[in-house]
Structure formats: C-alpha cells, structure tokens
N, C-alpha and C. Protein backbone atom coordinates (compact mmCIF):
# COMPACT_ATOMS: atom_id res chain seq x y z
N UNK A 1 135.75 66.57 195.51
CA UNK A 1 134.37 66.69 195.89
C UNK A 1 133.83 65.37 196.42
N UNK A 2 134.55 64.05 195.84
CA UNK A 2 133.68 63.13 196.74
C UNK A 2 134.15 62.60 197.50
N UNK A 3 135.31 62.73 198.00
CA UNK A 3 135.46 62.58 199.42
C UNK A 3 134.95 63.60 200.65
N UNK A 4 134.70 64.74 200.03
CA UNK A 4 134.07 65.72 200.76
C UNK A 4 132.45 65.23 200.78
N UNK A 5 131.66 64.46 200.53
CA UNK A 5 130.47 64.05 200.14
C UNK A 5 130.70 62.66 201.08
N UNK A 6 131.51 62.15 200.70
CA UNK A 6 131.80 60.91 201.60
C UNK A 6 132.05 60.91 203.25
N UNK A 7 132.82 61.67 203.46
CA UNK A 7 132.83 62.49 204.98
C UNK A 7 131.27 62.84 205.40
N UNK A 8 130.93 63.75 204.62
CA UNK A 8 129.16 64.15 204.67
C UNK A 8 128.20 62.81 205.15
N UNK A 9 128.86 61.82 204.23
CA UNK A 9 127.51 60.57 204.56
C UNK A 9 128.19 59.92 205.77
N UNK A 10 129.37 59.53 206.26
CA UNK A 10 129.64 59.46 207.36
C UNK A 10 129.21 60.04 208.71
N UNK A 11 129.14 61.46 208.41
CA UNK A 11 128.58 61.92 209.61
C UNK A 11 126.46 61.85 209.99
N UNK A 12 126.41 61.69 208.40
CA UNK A 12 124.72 61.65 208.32
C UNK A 12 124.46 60.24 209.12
N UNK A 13 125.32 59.00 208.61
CA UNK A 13 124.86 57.79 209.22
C UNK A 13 125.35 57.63 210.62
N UNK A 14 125.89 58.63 211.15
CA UNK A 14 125.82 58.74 212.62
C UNK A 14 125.17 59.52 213.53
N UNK A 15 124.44 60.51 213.18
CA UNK A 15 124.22 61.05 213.25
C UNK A 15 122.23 60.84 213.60
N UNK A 16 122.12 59.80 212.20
CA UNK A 16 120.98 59.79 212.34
C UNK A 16 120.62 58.30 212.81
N UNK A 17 121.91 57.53 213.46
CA UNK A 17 121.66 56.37 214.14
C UNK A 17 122.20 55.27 213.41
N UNK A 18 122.38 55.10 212.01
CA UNK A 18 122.54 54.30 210.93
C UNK A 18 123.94 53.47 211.34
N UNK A 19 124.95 54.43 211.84
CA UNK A 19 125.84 54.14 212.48
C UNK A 19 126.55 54.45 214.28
N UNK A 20 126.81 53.45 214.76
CA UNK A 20 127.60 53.81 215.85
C UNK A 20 129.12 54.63 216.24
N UNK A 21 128.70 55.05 217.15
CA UNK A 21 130.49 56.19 218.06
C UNK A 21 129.89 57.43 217.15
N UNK A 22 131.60 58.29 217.71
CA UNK A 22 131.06 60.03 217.76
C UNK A 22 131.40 59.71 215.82
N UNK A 23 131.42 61.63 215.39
CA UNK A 23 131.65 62.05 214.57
C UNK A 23 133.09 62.57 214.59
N UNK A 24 134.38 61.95 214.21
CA UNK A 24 135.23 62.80 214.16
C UNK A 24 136.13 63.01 212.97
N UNK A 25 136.76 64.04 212.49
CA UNK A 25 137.47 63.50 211.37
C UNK A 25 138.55 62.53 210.97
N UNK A 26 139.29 62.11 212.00
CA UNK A 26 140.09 60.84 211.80
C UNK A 26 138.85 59.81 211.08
N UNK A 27 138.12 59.62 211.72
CA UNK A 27 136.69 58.47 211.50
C UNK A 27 136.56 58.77 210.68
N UNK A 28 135.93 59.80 210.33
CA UNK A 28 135.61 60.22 208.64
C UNK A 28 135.84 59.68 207.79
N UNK A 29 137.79 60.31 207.82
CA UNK A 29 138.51 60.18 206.94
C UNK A 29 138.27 58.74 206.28
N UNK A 30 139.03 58.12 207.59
CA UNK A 30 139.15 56.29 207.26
C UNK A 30 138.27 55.84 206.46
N UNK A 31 136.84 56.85 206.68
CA UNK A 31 135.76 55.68 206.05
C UNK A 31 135.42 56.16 204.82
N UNK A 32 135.62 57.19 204.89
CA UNK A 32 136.07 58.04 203.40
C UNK A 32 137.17 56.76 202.35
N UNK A 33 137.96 56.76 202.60
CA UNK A 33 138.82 56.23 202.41
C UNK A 33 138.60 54.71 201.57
N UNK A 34 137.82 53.88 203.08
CA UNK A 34 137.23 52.20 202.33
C UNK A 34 136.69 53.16 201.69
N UNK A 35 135.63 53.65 201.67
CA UNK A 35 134.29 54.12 200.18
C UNK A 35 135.32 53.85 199.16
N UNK A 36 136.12 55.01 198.90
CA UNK A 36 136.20 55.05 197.69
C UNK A 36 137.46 54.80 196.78
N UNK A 37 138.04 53.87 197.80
CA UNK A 37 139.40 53.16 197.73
C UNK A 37 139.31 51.79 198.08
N UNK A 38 138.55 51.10 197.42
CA UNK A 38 138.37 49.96 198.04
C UNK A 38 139.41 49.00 197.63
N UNK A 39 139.78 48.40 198.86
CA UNK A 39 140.96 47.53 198.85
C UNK A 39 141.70 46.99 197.81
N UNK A 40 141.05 46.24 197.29
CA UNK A 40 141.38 45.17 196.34
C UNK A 40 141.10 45.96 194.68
N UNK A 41 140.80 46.66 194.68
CA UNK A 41 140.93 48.06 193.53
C UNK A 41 141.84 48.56 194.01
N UNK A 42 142.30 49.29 195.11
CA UNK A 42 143.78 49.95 195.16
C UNK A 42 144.16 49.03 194.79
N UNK A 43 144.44 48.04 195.61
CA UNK A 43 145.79 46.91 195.72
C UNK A 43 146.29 46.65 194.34
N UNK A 44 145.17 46.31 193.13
CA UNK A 44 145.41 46.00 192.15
C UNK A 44 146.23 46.93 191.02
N UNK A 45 146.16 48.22 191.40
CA UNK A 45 146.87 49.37 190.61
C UNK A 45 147.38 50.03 191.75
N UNK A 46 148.11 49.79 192.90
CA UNK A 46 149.45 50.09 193.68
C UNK A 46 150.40 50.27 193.11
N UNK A 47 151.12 50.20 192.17
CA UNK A 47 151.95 50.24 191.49
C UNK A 47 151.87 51.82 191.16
N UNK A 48 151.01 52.16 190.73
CA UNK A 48 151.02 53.56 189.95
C UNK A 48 151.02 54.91 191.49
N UNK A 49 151.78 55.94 190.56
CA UNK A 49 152.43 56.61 191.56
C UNK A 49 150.96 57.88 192.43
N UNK A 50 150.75 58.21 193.29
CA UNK A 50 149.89 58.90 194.76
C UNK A 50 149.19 59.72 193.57
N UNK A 51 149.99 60.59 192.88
CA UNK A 51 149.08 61.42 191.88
C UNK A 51 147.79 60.32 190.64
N UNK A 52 148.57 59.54 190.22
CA UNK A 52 147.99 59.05 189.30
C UNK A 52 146.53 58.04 190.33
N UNK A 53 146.96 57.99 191.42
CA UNK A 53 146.18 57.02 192.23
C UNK A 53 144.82 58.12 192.87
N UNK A 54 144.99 58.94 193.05
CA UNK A 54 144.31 60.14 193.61
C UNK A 54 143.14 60.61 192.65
N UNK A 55 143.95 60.64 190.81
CA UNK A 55 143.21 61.02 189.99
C UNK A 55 142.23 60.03 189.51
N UNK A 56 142.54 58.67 189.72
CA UNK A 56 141.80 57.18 189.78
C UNK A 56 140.51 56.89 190.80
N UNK A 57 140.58 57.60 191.90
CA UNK A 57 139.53 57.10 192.39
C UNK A 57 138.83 58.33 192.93
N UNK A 58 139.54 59.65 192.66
CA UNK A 58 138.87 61.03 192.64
C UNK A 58 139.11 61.33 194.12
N UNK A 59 140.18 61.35 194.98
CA UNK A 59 140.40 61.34 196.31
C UNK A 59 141.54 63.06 195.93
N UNK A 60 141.44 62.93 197.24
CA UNK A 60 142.76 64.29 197.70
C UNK A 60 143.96 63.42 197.50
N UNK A 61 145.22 63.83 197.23
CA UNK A 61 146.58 63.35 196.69
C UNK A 61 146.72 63.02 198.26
N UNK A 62 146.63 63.57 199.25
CA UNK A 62 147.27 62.99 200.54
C UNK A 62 146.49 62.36 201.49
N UNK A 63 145.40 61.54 200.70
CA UNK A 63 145.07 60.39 201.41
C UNK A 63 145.43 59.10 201.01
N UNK A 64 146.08 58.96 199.78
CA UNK A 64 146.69 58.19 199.13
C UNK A 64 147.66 57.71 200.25
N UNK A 65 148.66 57.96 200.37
CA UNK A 65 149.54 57.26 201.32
C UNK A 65 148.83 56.48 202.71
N UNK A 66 147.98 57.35 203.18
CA UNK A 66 147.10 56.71 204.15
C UNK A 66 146.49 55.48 204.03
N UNK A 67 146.29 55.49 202.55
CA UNK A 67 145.25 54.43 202.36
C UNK A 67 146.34 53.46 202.12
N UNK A 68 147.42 53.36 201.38
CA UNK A 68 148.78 52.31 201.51
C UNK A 68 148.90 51.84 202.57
N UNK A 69 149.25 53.01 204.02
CA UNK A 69 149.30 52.16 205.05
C UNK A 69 148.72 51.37 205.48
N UNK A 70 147.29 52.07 205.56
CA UNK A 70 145.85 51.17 206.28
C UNK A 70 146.37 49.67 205.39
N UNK A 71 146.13 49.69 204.07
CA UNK A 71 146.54 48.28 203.45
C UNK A 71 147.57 47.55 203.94
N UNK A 72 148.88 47.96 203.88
CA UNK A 72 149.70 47.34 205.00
C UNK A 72 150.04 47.02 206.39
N UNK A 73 148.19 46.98 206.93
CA UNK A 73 148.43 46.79 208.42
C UNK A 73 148.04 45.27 208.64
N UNK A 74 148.70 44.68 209.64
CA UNK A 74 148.40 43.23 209.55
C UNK A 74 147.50 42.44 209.18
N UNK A 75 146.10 43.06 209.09
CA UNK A 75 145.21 42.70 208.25
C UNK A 75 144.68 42.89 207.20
N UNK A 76 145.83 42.81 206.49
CA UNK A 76 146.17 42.96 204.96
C UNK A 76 144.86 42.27 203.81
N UNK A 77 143.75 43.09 203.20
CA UNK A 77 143.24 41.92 202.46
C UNK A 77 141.98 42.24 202.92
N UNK A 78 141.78 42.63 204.21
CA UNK A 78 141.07 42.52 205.30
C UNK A 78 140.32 44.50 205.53
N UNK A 79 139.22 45.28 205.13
CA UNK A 79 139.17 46.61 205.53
C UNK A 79 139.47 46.17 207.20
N UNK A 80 140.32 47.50 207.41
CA UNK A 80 140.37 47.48 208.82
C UNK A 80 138.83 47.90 209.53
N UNK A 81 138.93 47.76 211.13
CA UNK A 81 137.66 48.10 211.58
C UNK A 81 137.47 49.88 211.65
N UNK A 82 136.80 49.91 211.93
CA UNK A 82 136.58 51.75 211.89
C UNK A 82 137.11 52.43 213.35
N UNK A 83 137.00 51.15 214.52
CA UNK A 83 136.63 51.44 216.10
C UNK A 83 138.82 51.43 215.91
C-alpha cells in the first residue's frame, strides 16, 4: 500500500506543478523507490535477503532488486537523478 500511495504523490506533485516532466511509471517507480528506500538505510541492511528487505521498508518484493541496482550505479552514495 505505500508504494502505491507513493506513486500517487508522485503523480500529484506533477501534476499540480510541485514537480517537473510527464507522469510515467518508470518515474514513479524510481521515486517511489528513493521515498521509501532511502539509500543509506538500504545500504546499511543489504545484506538481508529481497523478502526480508521488502518486508523492512513495506515495498513490493520486486522492487527490491531495482533498488540494489539504482545503488550500484556509479553514483553510488549519491540518489540518482529522476531525469
């Protein structure tokens, strides 16, 4: 439910100007994602396996891997940009 809520406020803050570019669900997702996976809270309990990580920050089990990658992209440390 709160990534489904999180998607929701994504599209509200674009929607109603708050934020810039379209509405799409890749975008969403991603920003779904920083919300409620924030970096340096994953990073710190990476170790523990997609289920246990999913039930930790209340996400869908298969954004978990997504959010690993995004962390392992050269700007490691760093939320990626949204654009």
């Amino acid at each position: 439910m709160r990534f489904a809520y999180a998607l929701a406020l994504r599209a509200f803050e674009v929607s109603t100007g708050l934020e810039e570019g379209p509405v799409d669900q890749g975008r969403a997702e991603r920003f779904a994602r920083m919300l409620l996976m924030p970096g340096e809270e994953f990073v710190a309990v990476a170790g523990e396996s997609d289920a246990e990580l999913a039930e930790r920050f209340g996400v869908p089990i298969e954004q978990v891997p997504l959010r690993r990658a995004e962390l392992r992209s050269p700007a490691h440390g760093l939320e990626p940009p949204l654009d």
